[in-house]
N, C-alpha and C. Protein backbone atom coordinates (compact mmCIF):
# COMPACT_ATOMS: atom_id res chain seq x y z
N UNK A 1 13.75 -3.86 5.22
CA UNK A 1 12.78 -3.57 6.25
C UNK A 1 12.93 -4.65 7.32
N UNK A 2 13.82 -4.30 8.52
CA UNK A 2 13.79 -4.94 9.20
C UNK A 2 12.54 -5.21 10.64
N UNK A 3 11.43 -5.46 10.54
CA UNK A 3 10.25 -5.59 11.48
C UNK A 3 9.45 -6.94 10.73
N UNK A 4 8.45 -7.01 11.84
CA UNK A 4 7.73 -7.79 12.06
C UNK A 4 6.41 -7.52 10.54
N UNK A 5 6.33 -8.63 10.00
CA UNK A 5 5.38 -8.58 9.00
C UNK A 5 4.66 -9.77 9.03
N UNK A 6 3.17 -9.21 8.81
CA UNK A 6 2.16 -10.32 8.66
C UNK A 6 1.71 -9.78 7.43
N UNK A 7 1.32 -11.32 6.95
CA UNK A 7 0.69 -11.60 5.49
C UNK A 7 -0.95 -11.44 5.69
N UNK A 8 -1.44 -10.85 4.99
CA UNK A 8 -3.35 -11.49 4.94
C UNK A 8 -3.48 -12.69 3.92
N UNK A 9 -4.09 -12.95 3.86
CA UNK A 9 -4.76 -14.05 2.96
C UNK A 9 -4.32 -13.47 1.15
N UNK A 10 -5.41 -12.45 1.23
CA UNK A 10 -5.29 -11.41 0.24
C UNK A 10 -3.75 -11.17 -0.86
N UNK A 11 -2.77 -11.55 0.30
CA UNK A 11 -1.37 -11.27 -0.53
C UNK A 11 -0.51 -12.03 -1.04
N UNK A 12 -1.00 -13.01 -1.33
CA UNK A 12 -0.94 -14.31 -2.18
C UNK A 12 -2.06 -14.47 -2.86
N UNK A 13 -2.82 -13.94 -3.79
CA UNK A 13 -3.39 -14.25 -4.56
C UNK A 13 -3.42 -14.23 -5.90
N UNK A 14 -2.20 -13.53 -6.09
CA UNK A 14 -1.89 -13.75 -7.28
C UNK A 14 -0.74 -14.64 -7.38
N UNK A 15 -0.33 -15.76 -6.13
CA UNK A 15 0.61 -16.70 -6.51
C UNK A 15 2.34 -16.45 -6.32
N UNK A 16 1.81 -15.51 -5.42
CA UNK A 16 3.69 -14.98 -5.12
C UNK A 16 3.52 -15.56 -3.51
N UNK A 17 4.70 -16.30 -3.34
CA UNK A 17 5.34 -16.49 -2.07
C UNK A 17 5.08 -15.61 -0.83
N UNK A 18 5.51 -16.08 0.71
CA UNK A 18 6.07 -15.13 1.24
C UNK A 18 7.55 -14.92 1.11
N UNK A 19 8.37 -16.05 0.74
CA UNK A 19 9.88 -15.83 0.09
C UNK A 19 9.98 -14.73 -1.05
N UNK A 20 9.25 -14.30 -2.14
CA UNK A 20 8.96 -13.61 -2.72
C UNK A 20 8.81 -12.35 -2.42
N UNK A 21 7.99 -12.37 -1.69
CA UNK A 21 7.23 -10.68 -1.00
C UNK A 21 8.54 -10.36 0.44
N UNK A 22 9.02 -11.42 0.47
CA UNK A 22 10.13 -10.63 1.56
C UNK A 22 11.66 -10.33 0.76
N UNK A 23 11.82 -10.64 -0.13
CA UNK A 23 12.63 -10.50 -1.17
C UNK A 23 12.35 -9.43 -1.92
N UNK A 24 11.40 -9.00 -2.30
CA UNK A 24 11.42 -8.22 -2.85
C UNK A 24 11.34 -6.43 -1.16
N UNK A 25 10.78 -6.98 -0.13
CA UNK A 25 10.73 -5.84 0.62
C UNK A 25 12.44 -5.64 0.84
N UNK A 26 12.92 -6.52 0.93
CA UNK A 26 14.34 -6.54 1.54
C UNK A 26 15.46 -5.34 0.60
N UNK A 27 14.66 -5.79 -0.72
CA UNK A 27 15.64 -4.88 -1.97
C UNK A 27 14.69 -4.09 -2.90
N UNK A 28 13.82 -3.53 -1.92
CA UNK A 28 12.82 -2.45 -3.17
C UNK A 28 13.65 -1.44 -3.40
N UNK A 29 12.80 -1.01 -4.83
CA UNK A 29 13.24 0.03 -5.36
C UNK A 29 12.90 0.92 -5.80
N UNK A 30 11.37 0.95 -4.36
CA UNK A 30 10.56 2.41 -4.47
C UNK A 30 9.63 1.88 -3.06
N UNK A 31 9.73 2.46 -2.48
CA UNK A 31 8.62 2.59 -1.01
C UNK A 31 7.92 3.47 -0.45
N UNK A 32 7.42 3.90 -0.80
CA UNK A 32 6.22 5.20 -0.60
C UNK A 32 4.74 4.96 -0.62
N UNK A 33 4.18 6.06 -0.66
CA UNK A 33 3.07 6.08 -0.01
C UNK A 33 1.85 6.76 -1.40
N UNK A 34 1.00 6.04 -1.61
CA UNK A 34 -0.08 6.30 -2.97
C UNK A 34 -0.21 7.75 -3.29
N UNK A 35 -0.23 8.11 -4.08
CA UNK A 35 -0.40 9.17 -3.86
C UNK A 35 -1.79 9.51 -4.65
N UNK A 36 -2.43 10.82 -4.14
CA UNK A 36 -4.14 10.73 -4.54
C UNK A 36 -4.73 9.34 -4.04
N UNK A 37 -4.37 8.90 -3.69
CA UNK A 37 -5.62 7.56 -2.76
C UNK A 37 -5.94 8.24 -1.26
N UNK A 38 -7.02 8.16 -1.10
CA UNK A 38 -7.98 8.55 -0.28
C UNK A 38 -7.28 8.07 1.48
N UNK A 39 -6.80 6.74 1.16
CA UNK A 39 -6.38 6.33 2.14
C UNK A 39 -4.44 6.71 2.50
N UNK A 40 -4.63 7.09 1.84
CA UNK A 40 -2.65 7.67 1.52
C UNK A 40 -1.95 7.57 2.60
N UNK A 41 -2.55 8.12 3.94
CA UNK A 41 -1.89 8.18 4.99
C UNK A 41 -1.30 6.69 5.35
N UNK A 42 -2.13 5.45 5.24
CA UNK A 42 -1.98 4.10 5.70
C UNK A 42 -1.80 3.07 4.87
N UNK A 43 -1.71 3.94 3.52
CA UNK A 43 -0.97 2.68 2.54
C UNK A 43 -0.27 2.82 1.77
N UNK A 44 0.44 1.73 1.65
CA UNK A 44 1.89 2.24 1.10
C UNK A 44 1.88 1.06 -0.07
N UNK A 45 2.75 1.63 -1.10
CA UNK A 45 3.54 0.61 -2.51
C UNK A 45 4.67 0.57 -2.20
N UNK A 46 5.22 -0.49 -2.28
CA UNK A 46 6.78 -1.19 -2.50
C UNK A 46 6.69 -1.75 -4.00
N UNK A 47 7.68 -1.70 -4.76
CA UNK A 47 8.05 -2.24 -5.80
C UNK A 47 9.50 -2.71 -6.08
N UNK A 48 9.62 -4.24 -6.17
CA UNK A 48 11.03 -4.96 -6.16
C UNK A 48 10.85 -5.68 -6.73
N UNK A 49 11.76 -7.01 -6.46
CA UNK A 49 11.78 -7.86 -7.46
C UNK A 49 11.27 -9.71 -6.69
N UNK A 50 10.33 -10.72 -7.25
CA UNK A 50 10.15 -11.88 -6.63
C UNK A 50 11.83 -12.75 -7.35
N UNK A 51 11.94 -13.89 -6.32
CA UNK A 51 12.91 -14.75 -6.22
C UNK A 51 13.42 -15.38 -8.18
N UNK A 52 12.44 -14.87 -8.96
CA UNK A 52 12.78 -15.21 -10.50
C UNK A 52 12.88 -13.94 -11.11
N UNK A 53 13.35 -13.04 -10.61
CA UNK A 53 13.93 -12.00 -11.25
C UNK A 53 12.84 -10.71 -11.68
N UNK A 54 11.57 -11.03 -11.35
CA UNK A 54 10.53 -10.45 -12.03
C UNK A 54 9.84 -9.18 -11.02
N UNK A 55 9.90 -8.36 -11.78
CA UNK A 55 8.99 -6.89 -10.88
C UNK A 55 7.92 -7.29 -10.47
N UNK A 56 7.44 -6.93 -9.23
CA UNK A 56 6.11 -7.13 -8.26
C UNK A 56 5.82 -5.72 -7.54
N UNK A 57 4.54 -5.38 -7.00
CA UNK A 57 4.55 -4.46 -6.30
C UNK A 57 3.82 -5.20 -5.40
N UNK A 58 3.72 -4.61 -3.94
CA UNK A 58 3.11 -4.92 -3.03
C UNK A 58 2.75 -3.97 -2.46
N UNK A 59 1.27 -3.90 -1.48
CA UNK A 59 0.68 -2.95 -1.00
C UNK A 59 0.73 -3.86 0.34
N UNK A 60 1.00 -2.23 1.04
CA UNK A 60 1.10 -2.49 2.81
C UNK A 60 0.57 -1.66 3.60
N UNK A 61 0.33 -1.56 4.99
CA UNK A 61 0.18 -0.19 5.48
C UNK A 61 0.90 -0.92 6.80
N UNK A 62 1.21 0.22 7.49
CA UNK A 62 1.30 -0.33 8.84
C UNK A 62 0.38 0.39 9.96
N UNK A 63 0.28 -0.65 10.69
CA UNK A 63 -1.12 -0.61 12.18
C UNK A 63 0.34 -0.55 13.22
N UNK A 64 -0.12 -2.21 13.81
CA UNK A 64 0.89 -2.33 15.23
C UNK A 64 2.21 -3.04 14.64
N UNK A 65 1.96 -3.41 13.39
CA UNK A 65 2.99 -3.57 12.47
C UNK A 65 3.07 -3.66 10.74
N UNK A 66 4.00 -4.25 9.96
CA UNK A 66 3.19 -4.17 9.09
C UNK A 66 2.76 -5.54 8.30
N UNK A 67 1.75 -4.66 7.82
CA UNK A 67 0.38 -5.61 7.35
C UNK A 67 0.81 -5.66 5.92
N UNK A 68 1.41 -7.04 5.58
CA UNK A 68 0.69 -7.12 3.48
C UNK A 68 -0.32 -7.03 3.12
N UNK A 69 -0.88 -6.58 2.63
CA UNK A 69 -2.62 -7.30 1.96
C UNK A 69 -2.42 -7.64 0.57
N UNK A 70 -1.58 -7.01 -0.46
CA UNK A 70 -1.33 -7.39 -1.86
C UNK A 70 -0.48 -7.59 -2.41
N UNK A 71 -0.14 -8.66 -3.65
CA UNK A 71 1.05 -8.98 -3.71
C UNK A 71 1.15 -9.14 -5.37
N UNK A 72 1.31 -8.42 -6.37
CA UNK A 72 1.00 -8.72 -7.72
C UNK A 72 1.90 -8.25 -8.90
N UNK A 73 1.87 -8.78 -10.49
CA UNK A 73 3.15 -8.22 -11.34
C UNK A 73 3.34 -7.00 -11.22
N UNK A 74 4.36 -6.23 -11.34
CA UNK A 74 4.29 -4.80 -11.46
C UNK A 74 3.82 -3.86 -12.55
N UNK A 75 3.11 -3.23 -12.75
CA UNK A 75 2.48 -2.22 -13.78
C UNK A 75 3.43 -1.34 -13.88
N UNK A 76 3.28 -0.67 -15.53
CA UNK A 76 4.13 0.40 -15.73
C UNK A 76 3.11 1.95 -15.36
N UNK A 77 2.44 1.76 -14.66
CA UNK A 77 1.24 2.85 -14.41
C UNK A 77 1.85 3.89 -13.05
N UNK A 78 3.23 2.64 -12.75
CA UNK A 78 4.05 3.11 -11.37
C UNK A 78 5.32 3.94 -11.80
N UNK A 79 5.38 3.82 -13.33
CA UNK A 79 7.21 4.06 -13.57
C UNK A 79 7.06 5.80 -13.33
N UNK A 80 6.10 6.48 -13.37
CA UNK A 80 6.46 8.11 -13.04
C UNK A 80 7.15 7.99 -11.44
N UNK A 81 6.49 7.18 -10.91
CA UNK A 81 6.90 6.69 -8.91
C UNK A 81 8.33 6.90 -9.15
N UNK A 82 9.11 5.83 -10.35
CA UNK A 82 10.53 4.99 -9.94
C UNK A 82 11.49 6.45 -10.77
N UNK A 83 10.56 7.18 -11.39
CA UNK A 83 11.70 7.92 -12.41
C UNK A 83 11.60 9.37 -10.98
N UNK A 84 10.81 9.51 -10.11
CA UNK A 84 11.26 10.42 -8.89
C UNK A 84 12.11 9.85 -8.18
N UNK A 85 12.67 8.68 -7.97
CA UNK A 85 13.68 8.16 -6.66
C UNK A 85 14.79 8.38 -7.14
């Protein structure tokens, strides 16, 4: 994902980097959009990997660019997501 990204506060709170969260946007290996969430149109899951090898997902949407707000381990609650790509 080559654009402009801002972090919130919010997307480090569980202790991941922005080296992390751009590492993993750079080489995800699922980017789409929630599906059944209310807000679907404007938010999106990425799921890749942080700088120690480990699955993360991150939640984004984009406005005038895009926005992180979350940054956390990855759940297997996503693997139906990774077994459609």
């Amino acid at each position: 994902m080559d654009v402009d990204i801002k972090f919130c506060k919010s997307a480090f709170a569980h202790g991941y980097t922005e080296a992390d969260i751009r590492l993993a946007i750079d080489n995800a290996i699922y980017d789409g959009y929630l599906e059944g969430d209310k807000d679907a149109e404007n938010k999106r899951l990425l799921a890749g990997f942080d700088q120690r090898g480990n699955p993360i997902e991150i939640y984004y949407n984009i406005l005038d660019t895009v926005r992180v707000f979350h940054a956390m381990e990855y759940r297997n609650i996503h693997n139906k997501l990774l077994e459609n790509e």
